[in-house]
N, C-alpha and C. Protein backbone atom coordinates (compact mmCIF):
# COMPACT_ATOMS: atom_id res chain seq x y z
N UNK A 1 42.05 -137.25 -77.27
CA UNK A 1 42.20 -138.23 -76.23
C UNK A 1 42.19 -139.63 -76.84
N UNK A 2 42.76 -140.29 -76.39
CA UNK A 2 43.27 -142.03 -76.88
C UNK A 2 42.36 -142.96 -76.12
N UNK A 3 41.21 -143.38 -76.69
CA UNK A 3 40.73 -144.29 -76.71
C UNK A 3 41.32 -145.38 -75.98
N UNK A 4 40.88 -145.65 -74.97
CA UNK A 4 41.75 -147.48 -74.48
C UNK A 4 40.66 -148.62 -74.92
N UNK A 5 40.92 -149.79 -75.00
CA UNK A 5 39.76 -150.90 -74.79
C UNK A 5 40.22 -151.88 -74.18
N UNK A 6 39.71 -152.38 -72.84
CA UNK A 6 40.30 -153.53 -72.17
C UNK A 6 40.25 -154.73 -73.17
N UNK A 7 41.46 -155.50 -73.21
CA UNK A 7 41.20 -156.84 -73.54
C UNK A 7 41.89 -157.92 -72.57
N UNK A 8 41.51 -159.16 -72.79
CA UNK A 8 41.82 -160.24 -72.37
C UNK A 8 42.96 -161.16 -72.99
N UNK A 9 44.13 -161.41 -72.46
CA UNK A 9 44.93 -162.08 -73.27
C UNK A 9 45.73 -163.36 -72.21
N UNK A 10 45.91 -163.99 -73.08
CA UNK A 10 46.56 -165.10 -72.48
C UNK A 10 48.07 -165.61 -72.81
N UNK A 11 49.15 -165.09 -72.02
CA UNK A 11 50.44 -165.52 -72.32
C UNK A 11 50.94 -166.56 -71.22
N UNK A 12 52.20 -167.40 -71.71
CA UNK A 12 52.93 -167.53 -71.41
C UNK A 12 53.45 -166.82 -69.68
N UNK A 13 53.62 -167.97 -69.15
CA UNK A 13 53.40 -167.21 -67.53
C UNK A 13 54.87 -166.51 -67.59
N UNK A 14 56.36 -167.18 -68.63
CA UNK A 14 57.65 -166.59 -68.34
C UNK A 14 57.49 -165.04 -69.12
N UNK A 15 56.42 -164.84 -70.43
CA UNK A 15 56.63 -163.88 -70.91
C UNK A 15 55.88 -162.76 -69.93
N UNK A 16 55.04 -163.43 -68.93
CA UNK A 16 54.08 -162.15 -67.93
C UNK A 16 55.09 -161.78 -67.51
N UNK A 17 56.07 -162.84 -66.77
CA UNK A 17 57.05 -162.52 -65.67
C UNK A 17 58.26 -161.27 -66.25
N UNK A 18 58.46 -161.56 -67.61
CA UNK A 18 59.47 -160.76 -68.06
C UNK A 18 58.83 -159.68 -68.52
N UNK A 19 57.48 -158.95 -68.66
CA UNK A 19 56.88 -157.95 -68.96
C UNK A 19 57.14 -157.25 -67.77
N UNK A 20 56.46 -157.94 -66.67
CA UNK A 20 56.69 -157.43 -65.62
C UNK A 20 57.86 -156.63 -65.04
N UNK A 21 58.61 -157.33 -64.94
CA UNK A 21 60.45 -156.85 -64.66
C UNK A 21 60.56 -155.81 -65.56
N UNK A 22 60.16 -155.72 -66.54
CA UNK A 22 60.57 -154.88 -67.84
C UNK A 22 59.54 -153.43 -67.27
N UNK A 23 58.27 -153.52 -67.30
CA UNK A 23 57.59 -152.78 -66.94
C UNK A 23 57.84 -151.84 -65.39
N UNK A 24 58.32 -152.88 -64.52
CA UNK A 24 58.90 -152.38 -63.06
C UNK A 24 60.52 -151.86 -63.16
N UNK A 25 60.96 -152.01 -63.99
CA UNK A 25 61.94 -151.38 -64.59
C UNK A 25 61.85 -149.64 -64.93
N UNK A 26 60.71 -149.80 -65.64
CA UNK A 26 60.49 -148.69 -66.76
C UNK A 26 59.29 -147.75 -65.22
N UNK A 27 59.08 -147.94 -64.20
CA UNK A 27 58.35 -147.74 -63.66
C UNK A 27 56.69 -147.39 -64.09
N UNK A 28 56.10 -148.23 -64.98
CA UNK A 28 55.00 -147.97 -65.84
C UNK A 28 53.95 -149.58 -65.15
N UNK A 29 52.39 -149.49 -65.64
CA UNK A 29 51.92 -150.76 -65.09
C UNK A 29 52.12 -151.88 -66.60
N UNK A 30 51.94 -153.06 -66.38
CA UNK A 30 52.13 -154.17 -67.61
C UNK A 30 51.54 -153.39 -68.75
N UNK A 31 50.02 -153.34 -68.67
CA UNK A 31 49.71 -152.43 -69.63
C UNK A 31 50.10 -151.58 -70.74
N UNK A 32 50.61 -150.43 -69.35
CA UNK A 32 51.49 -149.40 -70.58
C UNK A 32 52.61 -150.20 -71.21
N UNK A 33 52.84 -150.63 -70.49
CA UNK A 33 54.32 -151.03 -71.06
C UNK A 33 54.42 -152.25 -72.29
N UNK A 34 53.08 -153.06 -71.85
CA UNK A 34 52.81 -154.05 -73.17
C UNK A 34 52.38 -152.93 -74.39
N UNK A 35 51.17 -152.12 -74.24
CA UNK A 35 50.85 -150.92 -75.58
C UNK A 35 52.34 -149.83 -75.46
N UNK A 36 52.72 -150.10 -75.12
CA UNK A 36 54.02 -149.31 -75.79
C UNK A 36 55.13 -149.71 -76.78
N UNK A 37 55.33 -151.32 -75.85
CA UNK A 37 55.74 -152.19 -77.23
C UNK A 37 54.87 -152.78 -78.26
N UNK A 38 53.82 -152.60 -78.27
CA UNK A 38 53.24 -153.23 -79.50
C UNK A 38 53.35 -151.49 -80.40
N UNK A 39 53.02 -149.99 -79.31
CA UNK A 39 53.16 -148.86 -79.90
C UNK A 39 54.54 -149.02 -81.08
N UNK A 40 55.41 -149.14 -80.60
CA UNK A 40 56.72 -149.42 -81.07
C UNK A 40 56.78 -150.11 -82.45
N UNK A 41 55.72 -151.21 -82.69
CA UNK A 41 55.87 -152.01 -83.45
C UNK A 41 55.38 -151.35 -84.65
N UNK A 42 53.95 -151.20 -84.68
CA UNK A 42 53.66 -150.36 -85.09
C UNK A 42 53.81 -149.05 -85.99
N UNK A 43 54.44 -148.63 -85.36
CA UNK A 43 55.20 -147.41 -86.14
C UNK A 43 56.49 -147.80 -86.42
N UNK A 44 57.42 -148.65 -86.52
CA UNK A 44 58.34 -149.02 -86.70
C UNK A 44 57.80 -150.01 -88.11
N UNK A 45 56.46 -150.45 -88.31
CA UNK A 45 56.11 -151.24 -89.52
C UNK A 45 55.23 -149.71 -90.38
N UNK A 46 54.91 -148.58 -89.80
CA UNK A 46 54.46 -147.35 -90.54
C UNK A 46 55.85 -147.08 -91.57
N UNK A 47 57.03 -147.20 -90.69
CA UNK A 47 58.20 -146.30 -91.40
C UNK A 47 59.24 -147.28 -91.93
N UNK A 48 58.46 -148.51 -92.30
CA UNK A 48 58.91 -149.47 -92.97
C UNK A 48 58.38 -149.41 -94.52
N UNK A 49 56.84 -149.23 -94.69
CA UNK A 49 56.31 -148.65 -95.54
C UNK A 49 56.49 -147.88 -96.18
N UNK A 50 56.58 -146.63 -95.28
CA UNK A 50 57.05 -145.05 -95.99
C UNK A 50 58.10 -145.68 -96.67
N UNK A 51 59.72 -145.74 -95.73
CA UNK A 51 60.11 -146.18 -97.00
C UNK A 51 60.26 -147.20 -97.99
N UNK A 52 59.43 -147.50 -98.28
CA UNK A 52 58.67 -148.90 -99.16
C UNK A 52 58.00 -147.92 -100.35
N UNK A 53 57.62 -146.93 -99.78
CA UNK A 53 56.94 -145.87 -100.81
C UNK A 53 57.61 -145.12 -101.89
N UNK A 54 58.47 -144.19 -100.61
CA UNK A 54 59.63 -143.62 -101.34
C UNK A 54 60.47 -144.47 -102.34
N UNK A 55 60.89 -145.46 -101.74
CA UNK A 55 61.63 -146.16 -103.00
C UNK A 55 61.31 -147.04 -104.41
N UNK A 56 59.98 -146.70 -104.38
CA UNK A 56 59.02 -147.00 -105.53
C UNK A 56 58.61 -145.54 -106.25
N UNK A 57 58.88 -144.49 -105.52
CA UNK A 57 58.74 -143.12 -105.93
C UNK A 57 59.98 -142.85 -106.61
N UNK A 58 60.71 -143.21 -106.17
CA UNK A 58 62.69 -142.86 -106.54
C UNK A 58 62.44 -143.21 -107.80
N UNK A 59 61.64 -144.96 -107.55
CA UNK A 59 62.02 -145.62 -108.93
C UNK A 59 61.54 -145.19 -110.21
N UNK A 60 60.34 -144.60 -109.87
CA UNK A 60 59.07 -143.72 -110.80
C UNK A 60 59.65 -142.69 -111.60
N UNK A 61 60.32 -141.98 -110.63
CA UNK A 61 60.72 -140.29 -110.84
C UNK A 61 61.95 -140.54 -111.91
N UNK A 62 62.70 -141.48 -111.34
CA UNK A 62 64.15 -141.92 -111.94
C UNK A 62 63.43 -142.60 -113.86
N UNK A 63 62.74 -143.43 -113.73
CA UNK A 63 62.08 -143.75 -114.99
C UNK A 63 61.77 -142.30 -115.86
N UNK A 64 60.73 -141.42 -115.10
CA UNK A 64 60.62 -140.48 -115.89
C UNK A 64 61.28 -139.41 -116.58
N UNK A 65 62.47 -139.25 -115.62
CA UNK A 65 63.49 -138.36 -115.82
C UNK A 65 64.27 -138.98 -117.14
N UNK A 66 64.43 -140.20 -116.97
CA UNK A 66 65.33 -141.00 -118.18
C UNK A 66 64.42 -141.09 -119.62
N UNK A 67 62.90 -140.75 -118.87
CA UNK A 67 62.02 -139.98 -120.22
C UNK A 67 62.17 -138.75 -120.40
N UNK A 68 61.89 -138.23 -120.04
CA UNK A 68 61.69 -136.73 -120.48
C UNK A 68 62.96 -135.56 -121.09
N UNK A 69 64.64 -136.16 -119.81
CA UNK A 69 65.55 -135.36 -120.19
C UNK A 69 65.89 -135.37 -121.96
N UNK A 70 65.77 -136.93 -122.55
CA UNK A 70 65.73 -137.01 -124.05
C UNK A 70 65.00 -135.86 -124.79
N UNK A 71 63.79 -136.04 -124.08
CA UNK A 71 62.72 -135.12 -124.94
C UNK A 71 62.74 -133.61 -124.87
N UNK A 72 63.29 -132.86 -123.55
CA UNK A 72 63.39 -131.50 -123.35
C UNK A 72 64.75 -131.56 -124.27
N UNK A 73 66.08 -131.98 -123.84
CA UNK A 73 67.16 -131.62 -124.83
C UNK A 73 66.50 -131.50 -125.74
N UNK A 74 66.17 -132.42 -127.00
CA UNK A 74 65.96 -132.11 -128.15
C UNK A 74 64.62 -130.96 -128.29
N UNK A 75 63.82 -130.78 -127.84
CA UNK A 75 63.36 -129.47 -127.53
C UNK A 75 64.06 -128.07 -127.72
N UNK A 76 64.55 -128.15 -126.93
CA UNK A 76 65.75 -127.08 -126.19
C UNK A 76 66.49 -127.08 -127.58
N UNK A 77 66.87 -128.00 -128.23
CA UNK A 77 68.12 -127.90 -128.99
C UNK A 77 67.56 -127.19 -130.64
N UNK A 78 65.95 -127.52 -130.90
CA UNK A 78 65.45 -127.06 -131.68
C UNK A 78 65.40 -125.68 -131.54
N UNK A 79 64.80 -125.39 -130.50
CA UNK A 79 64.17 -123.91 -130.07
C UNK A 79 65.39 -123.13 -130.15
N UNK A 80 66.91 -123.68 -129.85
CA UNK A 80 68.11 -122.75 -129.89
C UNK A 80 68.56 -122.41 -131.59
N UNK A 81 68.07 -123.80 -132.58
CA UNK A 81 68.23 -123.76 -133.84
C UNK A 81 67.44 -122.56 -134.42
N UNK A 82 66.83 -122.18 -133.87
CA UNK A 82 65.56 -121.41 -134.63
C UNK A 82 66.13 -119.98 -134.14
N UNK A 83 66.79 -119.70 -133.62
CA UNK A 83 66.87 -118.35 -133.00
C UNK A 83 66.60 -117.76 -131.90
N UNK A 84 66.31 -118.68 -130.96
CA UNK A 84 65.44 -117.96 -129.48
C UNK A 84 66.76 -118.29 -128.49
């Protein structure tokens, strides 16, 4: 179950007015409809990250590979010299 906590905030009377419309739109009260867009935000800055992650992982994996394939060939190329 999701935790709520009332708070107190103070906007802009045009941005109440356009929550509102937006919210009576969506048939939801200001509330939901304000934690839904901040929900939104939220996870839209989670999967900004992720891939913020991944592409520091790409960059990692890609480094190592440009290590290691050197080192297994010549591996590989010994181990075929020898007879196996």
């Amino acid at each position: 179950m999701i935790r709520t906590v009332k708070v107190t905030l103070s906007l802009p009377h045009g941005l109440v007015r356009f929550a509102d419309r937006l919210a009576s739109r969506e048939k939801v009260s200001r509330s939901k409809f304000i934690a839904g867009v901040l929900q939104k935000l939220a996870d839209n800055e989670e999967e900004r990250l992720m891939a913020e992650g991944y592409l520091v992982m790409a960059h990692e994996n890609q480094e190592l590979a440009e290590t290691a394939v050197p080192l297994v060939d010549e591996v590989l190329s010994d181990w075929k010299r020898n007879g196996h």
